[in-house]
N, C-alpha and C. Protein backbone atom coordinates (compact mmCIF):
# COMPACT_ATOMS: atom_id res chain seq x y z
N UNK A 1 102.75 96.39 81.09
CA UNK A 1 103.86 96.42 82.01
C UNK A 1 103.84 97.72 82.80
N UNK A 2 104.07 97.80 83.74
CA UNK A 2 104.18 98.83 85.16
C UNK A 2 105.47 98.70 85.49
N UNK A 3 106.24 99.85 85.28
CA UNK A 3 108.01 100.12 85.73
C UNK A 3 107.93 101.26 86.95
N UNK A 4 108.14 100.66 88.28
CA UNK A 4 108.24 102.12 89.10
C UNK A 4 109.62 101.58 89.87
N UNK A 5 110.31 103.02 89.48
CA UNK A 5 111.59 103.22 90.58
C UNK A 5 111.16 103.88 91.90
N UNK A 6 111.57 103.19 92.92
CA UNK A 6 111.29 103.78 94.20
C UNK A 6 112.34 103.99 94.91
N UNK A 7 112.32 104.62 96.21
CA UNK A 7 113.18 104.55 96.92
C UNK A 7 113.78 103.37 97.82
N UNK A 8 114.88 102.85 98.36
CA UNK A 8 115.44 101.67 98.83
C UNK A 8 114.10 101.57 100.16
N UNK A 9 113.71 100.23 99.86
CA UNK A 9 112.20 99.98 101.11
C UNK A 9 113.08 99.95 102.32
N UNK A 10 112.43 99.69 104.08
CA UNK A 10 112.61 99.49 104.74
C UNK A 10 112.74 97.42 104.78
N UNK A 11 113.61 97.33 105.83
CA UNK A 11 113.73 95.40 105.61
C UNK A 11 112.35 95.19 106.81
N UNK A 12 111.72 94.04 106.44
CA UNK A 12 110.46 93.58 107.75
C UNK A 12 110.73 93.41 108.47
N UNK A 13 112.38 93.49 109.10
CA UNK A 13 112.73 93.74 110.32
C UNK A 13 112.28 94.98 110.52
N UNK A 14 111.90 96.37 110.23
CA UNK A 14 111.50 97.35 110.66
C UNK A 14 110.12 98.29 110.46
N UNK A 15 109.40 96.68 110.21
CA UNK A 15 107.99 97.94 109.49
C UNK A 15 107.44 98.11 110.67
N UNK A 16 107.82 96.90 111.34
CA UNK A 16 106.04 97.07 112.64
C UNK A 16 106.60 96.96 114.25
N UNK A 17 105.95 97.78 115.26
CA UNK A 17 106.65 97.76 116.63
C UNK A 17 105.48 96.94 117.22
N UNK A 18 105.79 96.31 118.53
CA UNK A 18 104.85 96.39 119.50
C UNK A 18 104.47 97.64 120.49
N UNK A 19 103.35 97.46 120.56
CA UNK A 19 103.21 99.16 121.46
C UNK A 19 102.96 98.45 123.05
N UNK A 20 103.07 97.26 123.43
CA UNK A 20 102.98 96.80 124.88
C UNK A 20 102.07 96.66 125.44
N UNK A 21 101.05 95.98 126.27
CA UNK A 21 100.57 96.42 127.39
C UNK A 21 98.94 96.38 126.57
N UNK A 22 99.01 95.42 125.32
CA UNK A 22 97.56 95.47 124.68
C UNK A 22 97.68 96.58 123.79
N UNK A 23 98.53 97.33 123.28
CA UNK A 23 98.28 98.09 122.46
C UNK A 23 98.60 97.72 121.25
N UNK A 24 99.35 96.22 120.62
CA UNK A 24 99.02 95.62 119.31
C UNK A 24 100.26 96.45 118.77
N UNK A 25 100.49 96.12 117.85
CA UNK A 25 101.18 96.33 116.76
C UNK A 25 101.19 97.43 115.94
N UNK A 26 102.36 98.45 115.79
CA UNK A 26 101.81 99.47 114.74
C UNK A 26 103.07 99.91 113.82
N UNK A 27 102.78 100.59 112.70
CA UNK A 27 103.72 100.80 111.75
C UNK A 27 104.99 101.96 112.51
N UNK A 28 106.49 101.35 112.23
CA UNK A 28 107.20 102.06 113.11
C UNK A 28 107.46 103.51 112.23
N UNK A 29 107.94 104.91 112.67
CA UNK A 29 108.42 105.94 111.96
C UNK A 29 108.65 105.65 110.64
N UNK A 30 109.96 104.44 110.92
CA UNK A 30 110.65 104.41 109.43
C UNK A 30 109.94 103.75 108.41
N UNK A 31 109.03 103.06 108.67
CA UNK A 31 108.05 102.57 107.62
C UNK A 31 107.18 103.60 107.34
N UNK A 32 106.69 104.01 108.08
CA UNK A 32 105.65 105.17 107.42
C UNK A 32 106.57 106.53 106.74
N UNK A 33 107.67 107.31 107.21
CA UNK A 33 108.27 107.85 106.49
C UNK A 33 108.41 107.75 104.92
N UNK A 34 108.81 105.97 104.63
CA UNK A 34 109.21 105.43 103.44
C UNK A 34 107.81 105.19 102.51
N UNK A 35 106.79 105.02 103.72
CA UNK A 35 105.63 104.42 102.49
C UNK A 35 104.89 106.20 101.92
N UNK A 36 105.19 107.16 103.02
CA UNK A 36 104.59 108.45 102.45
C UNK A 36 105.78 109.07 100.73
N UNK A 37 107.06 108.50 101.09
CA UNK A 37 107.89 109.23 100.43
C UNK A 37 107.54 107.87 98.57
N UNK A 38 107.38 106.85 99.25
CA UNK A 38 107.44 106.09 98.34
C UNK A 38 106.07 105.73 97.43
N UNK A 39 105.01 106.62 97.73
CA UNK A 39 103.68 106.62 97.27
C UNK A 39 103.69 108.04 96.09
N UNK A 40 104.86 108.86 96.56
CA UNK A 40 104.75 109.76 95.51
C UNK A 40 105.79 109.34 94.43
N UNK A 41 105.75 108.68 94.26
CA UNK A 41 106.67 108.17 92.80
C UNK A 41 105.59 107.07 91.73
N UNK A 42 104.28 106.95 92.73
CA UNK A 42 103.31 105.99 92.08
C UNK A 42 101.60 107.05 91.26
N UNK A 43 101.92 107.21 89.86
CA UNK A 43 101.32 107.54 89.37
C UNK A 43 99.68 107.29 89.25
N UNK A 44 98.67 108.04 89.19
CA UNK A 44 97.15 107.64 88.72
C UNK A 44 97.38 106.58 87.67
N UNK A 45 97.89 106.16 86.38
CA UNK A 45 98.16 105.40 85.45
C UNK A 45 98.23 104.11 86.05
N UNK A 46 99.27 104.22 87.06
CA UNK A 46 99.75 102.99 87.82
C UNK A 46 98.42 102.21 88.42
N UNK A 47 97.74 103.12 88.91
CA UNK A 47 96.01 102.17 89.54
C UNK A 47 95.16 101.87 88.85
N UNK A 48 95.85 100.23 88.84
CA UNK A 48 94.79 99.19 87.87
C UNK A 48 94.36 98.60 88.35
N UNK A 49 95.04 97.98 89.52
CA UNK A 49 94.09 96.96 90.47
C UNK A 49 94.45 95.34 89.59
N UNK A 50 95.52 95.36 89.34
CA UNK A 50 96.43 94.29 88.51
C UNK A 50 96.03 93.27 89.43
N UNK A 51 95.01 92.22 88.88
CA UNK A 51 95.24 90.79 89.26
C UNK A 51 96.44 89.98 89.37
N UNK A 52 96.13 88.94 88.59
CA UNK A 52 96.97 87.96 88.34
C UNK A 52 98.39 88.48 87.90
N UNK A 53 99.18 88.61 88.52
CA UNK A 53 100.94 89.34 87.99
C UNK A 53 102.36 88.45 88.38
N UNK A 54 102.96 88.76 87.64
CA UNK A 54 104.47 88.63 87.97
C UNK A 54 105.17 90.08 88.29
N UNK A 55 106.09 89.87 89.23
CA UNK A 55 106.58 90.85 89.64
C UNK A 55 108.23 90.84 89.44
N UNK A 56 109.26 91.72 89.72
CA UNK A 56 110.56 91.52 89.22
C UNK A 56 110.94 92.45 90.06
N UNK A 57 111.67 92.31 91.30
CA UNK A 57 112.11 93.41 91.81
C UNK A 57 114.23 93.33 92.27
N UNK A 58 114.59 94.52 91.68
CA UNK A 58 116.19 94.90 91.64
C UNK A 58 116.12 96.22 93.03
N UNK A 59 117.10 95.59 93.61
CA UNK A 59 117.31 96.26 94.35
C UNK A 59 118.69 96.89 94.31
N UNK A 60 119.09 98.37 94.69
CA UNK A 60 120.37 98.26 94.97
C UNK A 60 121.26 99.27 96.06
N UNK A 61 121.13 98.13 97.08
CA UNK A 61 121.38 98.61 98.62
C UNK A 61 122.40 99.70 98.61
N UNK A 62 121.96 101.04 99.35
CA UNK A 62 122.46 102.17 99.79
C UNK A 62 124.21 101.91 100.30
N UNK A 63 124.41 100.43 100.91
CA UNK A 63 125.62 100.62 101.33
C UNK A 63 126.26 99.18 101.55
N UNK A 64 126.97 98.84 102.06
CA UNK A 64 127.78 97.00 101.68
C UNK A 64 127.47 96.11 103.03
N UNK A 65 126.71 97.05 104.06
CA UNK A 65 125.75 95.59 104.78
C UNK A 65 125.50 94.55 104.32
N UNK A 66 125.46 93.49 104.74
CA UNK A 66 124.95 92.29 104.93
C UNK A 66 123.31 92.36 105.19
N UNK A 67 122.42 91.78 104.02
CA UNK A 67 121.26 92.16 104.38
C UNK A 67 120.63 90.75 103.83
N UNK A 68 119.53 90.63 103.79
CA UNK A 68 118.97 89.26 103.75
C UNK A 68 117.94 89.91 102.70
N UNK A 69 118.32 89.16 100.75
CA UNK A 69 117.01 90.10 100.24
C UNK A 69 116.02 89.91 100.16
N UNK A 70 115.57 89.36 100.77
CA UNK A 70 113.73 88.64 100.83
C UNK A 70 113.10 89.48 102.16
N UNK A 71 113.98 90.22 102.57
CA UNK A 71 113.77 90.81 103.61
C UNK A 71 112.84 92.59 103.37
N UNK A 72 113.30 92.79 102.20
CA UNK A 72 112.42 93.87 101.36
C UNK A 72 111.06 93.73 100.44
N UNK A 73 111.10 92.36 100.12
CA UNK A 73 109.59 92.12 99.36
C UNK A 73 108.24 92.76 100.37
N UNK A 74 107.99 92.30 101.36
CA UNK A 74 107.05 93.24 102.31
C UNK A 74 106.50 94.20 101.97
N UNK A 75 107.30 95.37 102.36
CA UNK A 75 107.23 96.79 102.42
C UNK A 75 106.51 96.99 100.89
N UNK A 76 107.27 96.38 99.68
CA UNK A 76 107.11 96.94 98.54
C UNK A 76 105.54 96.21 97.72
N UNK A 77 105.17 95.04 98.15
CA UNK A 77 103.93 94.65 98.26
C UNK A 77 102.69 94.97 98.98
N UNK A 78 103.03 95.61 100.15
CA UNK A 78 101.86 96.34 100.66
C UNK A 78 101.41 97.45 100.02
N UNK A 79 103.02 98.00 99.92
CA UNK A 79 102.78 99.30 99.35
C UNK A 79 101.64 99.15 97.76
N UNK A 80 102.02 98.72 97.17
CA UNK A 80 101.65 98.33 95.92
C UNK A 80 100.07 98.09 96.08
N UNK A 81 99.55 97.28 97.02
CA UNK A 81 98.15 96.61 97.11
C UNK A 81 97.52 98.21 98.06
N UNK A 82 98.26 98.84 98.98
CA UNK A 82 97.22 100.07 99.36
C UNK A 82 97.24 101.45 98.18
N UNK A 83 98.05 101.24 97.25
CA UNK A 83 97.94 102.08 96.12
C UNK A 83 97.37 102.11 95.16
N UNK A 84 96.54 101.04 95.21
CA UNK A 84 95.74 100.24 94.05
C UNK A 84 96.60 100.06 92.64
N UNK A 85 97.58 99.31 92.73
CA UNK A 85 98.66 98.87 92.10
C UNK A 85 98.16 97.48 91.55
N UNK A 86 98.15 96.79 92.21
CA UNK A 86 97.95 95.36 92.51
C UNK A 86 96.27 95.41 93.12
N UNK A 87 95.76 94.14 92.65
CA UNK A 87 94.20 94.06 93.75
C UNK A 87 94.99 94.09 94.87
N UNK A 88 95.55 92.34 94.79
CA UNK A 88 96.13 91.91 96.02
C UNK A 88 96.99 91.29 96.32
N UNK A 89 98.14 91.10 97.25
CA UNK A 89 99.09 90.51 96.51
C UNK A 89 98.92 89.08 96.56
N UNK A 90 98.30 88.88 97.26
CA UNK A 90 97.75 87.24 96.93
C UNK A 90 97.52 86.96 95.24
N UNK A 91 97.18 87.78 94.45
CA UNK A 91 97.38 87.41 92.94
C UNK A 91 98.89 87.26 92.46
N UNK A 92 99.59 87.01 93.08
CA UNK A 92 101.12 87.55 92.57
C UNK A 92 101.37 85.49 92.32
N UNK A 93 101.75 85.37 90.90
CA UNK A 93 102.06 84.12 90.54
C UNK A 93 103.15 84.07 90.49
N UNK A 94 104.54 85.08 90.52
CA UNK A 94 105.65 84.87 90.23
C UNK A 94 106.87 85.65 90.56
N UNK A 95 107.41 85.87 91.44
CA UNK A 95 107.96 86.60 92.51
C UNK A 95 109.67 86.63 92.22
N UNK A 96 110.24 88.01 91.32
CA UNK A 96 112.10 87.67 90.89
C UNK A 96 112.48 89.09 91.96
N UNK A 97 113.58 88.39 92.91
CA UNK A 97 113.98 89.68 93.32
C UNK A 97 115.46 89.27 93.54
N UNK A 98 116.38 90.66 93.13
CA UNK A 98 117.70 90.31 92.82
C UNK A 98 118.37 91.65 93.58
N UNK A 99 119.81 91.67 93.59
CA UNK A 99 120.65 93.11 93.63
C UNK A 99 121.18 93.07 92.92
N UNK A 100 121.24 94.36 92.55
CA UNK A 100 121.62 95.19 91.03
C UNK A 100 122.48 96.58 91.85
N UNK A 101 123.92 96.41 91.76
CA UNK A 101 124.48 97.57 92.03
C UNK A 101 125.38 98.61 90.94
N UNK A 102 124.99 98.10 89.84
CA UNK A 102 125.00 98.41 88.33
C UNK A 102 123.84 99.73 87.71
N UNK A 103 122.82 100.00 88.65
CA UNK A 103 121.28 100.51 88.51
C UNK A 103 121.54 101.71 89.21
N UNK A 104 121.15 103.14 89.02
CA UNK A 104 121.48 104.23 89.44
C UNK A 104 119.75 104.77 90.19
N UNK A 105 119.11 103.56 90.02
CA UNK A 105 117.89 103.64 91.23
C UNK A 105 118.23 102.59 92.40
N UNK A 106 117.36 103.02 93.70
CA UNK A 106 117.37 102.37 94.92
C UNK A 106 116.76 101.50 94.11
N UNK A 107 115.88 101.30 93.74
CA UNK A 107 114.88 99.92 93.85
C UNK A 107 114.31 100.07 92.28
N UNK A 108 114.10 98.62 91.58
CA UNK A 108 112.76 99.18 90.48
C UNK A 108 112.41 98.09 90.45
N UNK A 109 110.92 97.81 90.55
CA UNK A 109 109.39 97.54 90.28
C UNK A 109 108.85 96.64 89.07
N UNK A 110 109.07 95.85 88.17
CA UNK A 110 108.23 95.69 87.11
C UNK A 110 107.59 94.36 87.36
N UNK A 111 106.06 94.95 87.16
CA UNK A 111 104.79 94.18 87.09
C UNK A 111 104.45 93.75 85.71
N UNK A 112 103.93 92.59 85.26
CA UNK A 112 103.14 92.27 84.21
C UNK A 112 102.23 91.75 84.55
N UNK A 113 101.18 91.50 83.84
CA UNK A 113 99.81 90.42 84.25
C UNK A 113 101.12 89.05 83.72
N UNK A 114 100.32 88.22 84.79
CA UNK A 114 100.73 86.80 84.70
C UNK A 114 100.50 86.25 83.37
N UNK A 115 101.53 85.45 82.80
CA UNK A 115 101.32 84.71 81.31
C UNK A 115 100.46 83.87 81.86
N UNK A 116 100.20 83.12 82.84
CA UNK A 116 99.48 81.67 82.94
C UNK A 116 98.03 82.31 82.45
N UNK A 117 97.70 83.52 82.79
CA UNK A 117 96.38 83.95 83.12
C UNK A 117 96.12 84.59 81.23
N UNK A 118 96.89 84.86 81.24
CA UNK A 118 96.87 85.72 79.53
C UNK A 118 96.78 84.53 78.52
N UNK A 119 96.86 82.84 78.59
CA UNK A 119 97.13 81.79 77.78
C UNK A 119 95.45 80.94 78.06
N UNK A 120 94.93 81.75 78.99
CA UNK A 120 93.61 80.90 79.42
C UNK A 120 92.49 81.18 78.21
């Protein structure tokens, strides 16, 4: 099992801009801010390169917006697969994400390897 508290992600309404005019797509401020701040809470231990997983993610939003929570899985899966967390998240068999305003972290993380894969 892999437990990381992070900081509250950005929603995929704000990871990526257009730059116009043929210049494609690129990561906006506030995503890269969050993925530099949110890479130091991810330990050497943490890089396994976790196949097959279930994931469980609690969130618990900074403030009483109206937010859509599927709207944070993104951010926190990339992050995970360029940290060598995860291979990829294409291995991810099982996906719980909830709010938790009971939790004195922004966000927490727990990975297991997938049971389907551990019963083979």
């Amino acid at each position: 099992m892999i437990r990381l508290a992070l900081p509250f992600p950005p929603s995929t309404n704000n990871l990526f801009s257009n730059g116009g005019k043929g210049h494609g797509r690129y990561r906006t401020p506030k995503y890269k801010a969050w993925e530099q701040l949110a890479s130091l809470y991810i330990k050497d231990s943490h890089r396994i390169k976790l196949e097959a997983y279930t994931i469980a993610i609690a969130l618990n939003p900074p403030d009483k917006r109206a937010r859509d929570l599927d709207n944070f899985v993104k951010a926190l899966s990339d992050l995970l697969v360029s940290h060598g967390v995860v291979k990829d998240d294409s291995y991810c068999r099982r996906l719980t994400v909830c709010w938790n305003t009971n939790m004195d972290e922004e966000c927490v993380v727990i990975l297991h390897p997938a049971e389907e894969e551990l019963a083979a």
